[in-house]
Protein backbone atom coordinates (compact mmCIF):
# COMPACT_ATOMS: atom_id res chain seq x y z
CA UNK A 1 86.04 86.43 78.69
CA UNK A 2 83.14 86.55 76.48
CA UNK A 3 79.63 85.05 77.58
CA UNK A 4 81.41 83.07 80.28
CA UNK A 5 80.92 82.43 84.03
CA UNK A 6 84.07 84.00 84.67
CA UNK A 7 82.37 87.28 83.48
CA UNK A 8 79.81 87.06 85.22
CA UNK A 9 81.53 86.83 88.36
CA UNK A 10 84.02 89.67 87.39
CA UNK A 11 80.79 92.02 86.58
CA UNK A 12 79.20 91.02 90.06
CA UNK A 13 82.42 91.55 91.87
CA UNK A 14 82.53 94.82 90.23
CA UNK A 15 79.13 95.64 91.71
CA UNK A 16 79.81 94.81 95.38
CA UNK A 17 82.84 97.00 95.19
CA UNK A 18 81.12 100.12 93.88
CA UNK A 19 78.13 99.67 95.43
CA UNK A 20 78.35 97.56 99.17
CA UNK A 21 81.11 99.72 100.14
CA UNK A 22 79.36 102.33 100.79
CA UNK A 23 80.18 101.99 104.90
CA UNK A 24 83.88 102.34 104.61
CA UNK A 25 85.66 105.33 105.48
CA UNK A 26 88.99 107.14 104.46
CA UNK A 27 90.79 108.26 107.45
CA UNK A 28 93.20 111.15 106.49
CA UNK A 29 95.13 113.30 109.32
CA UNK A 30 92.52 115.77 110.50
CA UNK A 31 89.37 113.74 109.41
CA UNK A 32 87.25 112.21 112.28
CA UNK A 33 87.28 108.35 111.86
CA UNK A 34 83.87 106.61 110.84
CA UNK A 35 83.53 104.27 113.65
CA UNK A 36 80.04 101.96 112.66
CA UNK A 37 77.35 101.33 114.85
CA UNK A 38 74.62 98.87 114.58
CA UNK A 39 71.79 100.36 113.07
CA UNK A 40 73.72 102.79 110.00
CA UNK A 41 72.16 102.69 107.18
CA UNK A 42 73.11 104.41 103.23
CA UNK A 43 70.80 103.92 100.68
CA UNK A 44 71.61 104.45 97.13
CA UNK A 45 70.07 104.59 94.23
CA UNK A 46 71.26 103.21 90.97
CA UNK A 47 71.38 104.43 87.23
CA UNK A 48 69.40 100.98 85.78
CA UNK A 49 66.42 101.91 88.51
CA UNK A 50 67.55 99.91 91.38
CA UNK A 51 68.00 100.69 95.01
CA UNK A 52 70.96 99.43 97.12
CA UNK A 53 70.58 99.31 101.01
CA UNK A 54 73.36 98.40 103.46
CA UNK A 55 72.95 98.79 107.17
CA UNK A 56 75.49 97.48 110.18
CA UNK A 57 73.97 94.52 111.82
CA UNK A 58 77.21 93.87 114.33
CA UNK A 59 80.51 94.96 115.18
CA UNK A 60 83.09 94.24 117.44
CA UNK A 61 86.15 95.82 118.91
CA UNK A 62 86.78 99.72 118.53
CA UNK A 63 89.69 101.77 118.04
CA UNK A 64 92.84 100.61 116.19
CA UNK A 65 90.55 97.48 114.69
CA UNK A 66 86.96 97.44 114.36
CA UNK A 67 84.99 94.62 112.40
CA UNK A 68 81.39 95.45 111.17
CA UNK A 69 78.52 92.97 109.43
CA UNK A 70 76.88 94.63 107.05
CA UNK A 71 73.67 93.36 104.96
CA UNK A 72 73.02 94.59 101.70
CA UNK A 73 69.51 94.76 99.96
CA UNK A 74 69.28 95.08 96.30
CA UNK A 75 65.89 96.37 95.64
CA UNK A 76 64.54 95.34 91.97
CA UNK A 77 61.61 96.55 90.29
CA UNK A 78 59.46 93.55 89.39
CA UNK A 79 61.49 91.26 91.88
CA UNK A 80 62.06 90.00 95.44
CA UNK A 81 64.53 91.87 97.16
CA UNK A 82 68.19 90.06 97.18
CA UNK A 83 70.16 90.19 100.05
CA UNK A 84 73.92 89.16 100.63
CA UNK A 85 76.67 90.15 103.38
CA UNK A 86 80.02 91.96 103.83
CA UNK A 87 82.75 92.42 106.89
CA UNK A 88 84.24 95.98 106.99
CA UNK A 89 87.25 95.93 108.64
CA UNK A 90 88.58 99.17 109.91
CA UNK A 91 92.54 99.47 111.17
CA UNK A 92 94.85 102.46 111.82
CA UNK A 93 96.00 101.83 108.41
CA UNK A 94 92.96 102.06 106.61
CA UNK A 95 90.50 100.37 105.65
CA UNK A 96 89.54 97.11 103.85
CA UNK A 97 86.28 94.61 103.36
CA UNK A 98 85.64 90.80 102.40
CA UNK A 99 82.97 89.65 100.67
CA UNK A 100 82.45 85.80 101.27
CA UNK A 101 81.42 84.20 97.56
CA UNK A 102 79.38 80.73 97.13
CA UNK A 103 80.54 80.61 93.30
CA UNK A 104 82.76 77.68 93.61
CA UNK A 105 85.72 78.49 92.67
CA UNK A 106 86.48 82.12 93.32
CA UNK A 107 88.93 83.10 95.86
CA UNK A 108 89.41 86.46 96.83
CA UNK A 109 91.68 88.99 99.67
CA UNK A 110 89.78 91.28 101.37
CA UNK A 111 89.44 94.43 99.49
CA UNK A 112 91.58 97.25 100.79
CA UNK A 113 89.24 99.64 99.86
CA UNK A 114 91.19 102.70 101.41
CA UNK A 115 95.09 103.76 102.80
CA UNK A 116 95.49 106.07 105.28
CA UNK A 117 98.44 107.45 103.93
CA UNK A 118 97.24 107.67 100.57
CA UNK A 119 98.62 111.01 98.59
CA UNK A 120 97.45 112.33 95.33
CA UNK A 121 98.43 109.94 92.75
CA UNK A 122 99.47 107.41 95.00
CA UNK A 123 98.44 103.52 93.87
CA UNK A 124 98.17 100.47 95.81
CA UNK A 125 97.44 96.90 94.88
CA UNK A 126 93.24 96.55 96.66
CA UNK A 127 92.28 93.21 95.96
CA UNK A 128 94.02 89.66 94.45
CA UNK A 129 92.57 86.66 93.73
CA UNK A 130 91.15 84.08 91.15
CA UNK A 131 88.15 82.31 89.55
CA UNK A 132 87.66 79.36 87.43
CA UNK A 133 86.09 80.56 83.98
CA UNK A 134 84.02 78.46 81.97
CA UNK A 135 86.21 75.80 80.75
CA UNK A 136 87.07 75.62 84.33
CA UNK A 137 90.57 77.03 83.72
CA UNK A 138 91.64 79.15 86.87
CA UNK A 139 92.07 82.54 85.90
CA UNK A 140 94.40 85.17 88.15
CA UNK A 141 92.68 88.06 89.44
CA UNK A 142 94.71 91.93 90.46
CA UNK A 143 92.50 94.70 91.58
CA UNK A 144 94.61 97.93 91.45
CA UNK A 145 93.96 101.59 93.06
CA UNK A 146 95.01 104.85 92.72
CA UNK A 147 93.49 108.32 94.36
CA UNK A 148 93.47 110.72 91.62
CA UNK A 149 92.51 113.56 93.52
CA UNK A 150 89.53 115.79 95.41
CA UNK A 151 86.80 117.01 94.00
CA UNK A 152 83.33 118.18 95.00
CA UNK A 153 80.15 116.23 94.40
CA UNK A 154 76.50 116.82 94.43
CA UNK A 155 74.35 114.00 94.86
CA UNK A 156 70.45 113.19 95.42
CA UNK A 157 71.36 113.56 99.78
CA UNK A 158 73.52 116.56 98.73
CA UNK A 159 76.45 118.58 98.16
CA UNK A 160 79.88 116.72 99.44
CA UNK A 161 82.90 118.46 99.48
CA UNK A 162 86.89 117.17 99.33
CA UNK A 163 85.69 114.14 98.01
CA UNK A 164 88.77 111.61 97.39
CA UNK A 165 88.19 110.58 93.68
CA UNK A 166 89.91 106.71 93.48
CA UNK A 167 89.88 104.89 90.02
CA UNK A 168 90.33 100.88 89.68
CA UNK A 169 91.84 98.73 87.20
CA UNK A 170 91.04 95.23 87.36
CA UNK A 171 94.06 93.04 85.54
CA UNK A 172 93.13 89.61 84.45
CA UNK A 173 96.01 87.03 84.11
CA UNK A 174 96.57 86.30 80.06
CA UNK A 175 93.64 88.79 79.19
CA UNK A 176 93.56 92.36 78.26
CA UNK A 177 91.57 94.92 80.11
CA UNK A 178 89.23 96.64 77.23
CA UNK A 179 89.60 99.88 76.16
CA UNK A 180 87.95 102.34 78.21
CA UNK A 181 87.12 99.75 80.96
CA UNK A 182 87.04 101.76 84.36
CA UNK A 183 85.54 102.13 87.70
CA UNK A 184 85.48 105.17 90.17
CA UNK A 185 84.86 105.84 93.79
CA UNK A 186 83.92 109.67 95.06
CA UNK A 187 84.75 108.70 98.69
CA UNK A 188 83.88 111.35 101.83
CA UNK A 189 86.27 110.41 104.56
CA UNK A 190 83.42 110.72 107.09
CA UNK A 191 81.07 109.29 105.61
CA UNK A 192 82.23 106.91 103.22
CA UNK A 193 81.05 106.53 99.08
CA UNK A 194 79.64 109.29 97.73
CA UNK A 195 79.01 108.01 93.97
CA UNK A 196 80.94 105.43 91.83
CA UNK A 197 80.59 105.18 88.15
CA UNK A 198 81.19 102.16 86.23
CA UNK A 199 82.34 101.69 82.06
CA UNK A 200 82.45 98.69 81.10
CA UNK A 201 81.81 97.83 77.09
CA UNK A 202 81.08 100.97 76.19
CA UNK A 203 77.71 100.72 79.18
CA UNK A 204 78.04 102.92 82.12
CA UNK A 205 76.29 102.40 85.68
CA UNK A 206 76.52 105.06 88.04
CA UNK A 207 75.36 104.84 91.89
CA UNK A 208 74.58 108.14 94.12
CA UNK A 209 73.89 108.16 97.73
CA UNK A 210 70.07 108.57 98.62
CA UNK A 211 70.27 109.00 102.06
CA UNK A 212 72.21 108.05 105.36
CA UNK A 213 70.96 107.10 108.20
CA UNK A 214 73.25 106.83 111.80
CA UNK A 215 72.19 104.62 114.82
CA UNK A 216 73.90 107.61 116.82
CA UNK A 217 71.62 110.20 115.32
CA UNK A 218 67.93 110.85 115.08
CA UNK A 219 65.19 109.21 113.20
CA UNK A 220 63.73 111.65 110.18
């Protein structure tokens, strides 16, 4: 997986998962469920300098199923801004979001970014798909979760409590996962990512939340 497309793609993927998921919402017993409205915004900032925007655009139905459009900006120093889109889907179970990719090529389930029923040290498979690398061999793609635990975080918008902590491991058919390879979600139920941190290579990119902006709530 060295230097190829296929990396590339993986690294990107990686990216949208730890950083345009920042909408979603865990819904454990007792926690009030995130329900988007048109008009929420997160910003976050990232460790390389960039800034990360998502804000609901549309959504549709409410209750046991709700679908939400989100665009995401990716600010740049020194470039125009790049914008791409997401679908959050929210159901009693829990919750899950696809991210439709041009690369020719790739296919990929939605993401099921969060389970309800979720316990400490509980694991689920998130995400499967594939990609063609760059001898155009299709390669087999497992995205795999577990919640680790709670834990309090402190951020730039500030102090989150009972954070779910939820690592990923991203298996690659016929290739080993490096040593030391990880990614992390610190997820509020009620309001969704907190921070992720990503080690990849021996390079680590963190994002923290900025700010959060509601449609429901007032303007600063």
């Amino acid at each position: 997986m060295r230097g190829g497309r296929g990396r590339r793609r993986g690294g990107k993927f990686g990216f949208v998962m730890a950083v345009l998921g920042a909408c979603l919402a865990a819904l454990p017993a007792g926690a009030a469920p995130y329900e988007p409205q048109v008009g929420d915004e997160l910003r976050y900032g990232i460790s390389n300098g960039d800034v990360a925007i998502t804000r609901v655009i549309r959504t549709r139905g409410h209750g046991e199923r709700t679908f939400a459009q989100v665009i995401q900006t990716l600010l740049r120093k020194g470039e125009d801004p790049e914008m791409s889109r997401f679908t959050m889907i929210r159901t009693a179970e829990g919750m899950a979001i696809q991210v439709s990719s041009a690369a020719e090529g790739v296919q990929l389930s939605p993401l099921v970014y969060y389970l309800q029923a979720a316990g400490d040290r509980d694991s689920w498979v998130a995400q499967k798909g594939s990609y063609r690398d760059s001898e155009g061999k299709e390669v087999g793609y497992e995205l795999t979760a577990e919640l680790q635990g709670r834990e309090t975080v402190t951020v730039k918008a500030g102090k989150f409590e009972d954070c779910a902590r939820i690592a990923y491991r991203t298996k690659l058919a016929g290739v080993a996962q490096g040593a030391g390879s990880e990614l992390v979600f610190w997820v509020k139920p009620e309001i969704g990512i907190i921070k992720t941190r990503s080690l990849q290579e021996g390079k680590v990119t963190e994002t923290e939340l900025l700010s959060i902006q509601r449609a429901t709530l007032p303007r600063p």
